[in-house]
C-alpha atoms as a PDB file:
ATOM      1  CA  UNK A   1       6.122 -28.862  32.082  1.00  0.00           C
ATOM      2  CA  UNK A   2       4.465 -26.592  29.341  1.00  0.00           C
ATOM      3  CA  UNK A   3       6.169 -23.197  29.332  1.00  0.00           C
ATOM      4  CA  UNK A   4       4.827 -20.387  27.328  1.00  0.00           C
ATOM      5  CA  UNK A   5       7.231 -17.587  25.728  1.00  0.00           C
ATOM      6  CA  UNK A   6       5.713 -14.120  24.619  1.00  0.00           C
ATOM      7  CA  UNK A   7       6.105 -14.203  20.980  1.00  0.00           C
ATOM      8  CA  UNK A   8       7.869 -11.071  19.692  1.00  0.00           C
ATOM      9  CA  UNK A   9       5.530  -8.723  17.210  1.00  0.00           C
ATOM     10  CA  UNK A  10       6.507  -9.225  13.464  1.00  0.00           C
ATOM     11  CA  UNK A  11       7.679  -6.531  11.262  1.00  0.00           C
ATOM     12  CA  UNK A  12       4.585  -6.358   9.952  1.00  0.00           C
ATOM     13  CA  UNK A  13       2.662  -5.629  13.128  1.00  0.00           C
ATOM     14  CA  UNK A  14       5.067  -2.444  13.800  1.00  0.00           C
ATOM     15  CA  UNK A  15       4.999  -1.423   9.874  1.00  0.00           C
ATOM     16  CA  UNK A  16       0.981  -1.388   9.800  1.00  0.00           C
ATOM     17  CA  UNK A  17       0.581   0.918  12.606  1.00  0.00           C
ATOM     18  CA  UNK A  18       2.362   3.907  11.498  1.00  0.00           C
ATOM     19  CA  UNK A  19       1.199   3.401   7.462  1.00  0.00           C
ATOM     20  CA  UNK A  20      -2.636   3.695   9.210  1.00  0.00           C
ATOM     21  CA  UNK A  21      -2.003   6.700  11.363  1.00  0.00           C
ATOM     22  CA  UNK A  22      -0.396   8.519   8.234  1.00  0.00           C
ATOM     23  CA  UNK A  23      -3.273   7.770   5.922  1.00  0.00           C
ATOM     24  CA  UNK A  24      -5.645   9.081   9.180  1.00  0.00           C
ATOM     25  CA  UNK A  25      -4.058  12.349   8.875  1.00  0.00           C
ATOM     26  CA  UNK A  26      -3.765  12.465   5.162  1.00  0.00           C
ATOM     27  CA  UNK A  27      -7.807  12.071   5.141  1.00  0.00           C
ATOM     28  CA  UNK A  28      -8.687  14.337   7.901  1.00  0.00           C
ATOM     29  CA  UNK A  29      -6.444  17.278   5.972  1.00  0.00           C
ATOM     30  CA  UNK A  30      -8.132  15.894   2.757  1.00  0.00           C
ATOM     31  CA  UNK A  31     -11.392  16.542   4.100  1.00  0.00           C
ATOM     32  CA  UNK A  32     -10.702  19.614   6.148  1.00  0.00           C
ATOM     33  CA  UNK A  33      -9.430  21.009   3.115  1.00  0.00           C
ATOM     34  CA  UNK A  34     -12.636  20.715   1.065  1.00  0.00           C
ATOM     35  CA  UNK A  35     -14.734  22.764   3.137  1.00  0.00           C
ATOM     36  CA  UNK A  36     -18.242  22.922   1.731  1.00  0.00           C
ATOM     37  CA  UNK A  37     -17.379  20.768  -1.132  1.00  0.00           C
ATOM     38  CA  UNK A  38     -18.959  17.542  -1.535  1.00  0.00           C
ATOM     39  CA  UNK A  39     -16.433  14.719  -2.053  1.00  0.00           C
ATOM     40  CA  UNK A  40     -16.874  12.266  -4.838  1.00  0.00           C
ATOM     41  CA  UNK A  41     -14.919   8.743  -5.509  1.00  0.00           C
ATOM     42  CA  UNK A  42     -12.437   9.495  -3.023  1.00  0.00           C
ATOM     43  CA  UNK A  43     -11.956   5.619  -2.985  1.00  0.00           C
ATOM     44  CA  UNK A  44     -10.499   5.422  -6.360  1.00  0.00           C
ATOM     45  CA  UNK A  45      -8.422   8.878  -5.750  1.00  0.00           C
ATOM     46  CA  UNK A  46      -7.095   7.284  -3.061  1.00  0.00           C
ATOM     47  CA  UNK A  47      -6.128   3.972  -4.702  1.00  0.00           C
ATOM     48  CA  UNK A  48      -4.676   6.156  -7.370  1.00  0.00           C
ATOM     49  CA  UNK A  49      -2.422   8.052  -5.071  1.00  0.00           C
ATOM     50  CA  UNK A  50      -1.182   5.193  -3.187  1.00  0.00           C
ATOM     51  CA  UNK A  51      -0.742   2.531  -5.735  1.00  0.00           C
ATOM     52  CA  UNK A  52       1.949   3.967  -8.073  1.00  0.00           C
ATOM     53  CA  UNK A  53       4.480   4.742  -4.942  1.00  0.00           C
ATOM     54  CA  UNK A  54       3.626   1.194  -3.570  1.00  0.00           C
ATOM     55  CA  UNK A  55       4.577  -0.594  -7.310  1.00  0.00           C
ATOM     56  CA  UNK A  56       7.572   1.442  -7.972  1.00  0.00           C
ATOM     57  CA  UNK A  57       9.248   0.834  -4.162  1.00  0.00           C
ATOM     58  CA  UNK A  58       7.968  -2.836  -4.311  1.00  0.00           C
ATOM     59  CA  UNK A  59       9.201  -3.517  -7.721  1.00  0.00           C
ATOM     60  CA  UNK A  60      12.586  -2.084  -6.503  1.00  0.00           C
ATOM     61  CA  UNK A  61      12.820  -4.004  -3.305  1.00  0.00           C
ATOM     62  CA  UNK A  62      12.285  -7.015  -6.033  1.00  0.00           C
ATOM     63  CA  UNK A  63      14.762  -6.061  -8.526  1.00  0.00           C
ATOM     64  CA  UNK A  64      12.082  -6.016 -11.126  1.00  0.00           C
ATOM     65  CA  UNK A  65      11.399  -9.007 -10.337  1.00  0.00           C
ATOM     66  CA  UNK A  66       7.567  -9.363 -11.242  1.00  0.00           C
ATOM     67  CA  UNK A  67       6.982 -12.829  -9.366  1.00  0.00           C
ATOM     68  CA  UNK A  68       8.764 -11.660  -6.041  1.00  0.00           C
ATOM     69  CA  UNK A  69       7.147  -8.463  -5.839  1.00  0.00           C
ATOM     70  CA  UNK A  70       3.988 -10.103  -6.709  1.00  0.00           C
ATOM     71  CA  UNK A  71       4.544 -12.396  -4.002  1.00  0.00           C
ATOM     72  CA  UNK A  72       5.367  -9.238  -1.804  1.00  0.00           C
ATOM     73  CA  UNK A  73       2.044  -7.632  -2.677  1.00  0.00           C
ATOM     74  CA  UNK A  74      -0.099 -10.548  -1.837  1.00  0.00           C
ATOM     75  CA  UNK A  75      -1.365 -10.748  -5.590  1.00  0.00           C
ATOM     76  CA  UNK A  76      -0.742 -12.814  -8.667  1.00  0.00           C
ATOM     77  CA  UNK A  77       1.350 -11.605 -11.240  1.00  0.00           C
ATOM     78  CA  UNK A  78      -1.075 -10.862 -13.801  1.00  0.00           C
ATOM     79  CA  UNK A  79      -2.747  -8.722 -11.736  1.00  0.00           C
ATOM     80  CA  UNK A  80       0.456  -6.944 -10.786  1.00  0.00           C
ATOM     81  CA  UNK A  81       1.760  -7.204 -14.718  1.00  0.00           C
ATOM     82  CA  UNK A  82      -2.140  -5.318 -15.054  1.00  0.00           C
ATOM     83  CA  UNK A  83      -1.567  -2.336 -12.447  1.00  0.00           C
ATOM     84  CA  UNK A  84       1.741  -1.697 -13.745  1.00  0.00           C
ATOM     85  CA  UNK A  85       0.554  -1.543 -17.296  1.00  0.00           C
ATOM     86  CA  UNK A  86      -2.249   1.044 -16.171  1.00  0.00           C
ATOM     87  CA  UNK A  87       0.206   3.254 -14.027  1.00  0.00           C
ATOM     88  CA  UNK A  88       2.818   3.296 -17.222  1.00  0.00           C
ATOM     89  CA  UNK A  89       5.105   1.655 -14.459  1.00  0.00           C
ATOM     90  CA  UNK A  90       8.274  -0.212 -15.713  1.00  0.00           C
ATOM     91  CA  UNK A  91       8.215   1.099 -19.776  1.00  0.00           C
END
């Protein structure tokens, strides 16, 4: 007889939830805030807000350890050797 468990959420699935709601909010005060004004390449001022903070706790949770906090990131480490390099992260 087949019996069927309810798998438990990961980590992950809890972890995602409130990261999204608090990058809601940030935008809708970001956007409240500019009134009238137009916004412009609010992609890459967002990527450059949230990257550095992301490295730096990442690369601590690694121990500096480039190939583990790659792995962490979901990227390889050249790219991660790259981003660090253009946030002066690690020097």
């Amino acid at each position: 007889m087949l019996t069927l468990t309810k798998k438990e959420p990961s980590f992950d699935s809890y972890s995602r939830k409130p990261l999204a709601n608090e990058v809601r909010k940030a935008m809708k005060r970001y956007y409240r805030q500019l009134e009238s004004n137009a916004p412009i390449d609010v992609y890459d001022l967002v990527l450059s807000e949230i990257e550095p903070p992301l490295l730096i706790q990442t690369m601590k949770y690694a121990k500096n350890n480039q190939s583990k906090a790659a792995k962490i990131l979901g990227i390889n480490r050249t790219t991660l050797r790259t981003k660090l390099k253009k946030y002066n992260i690690g020097k």
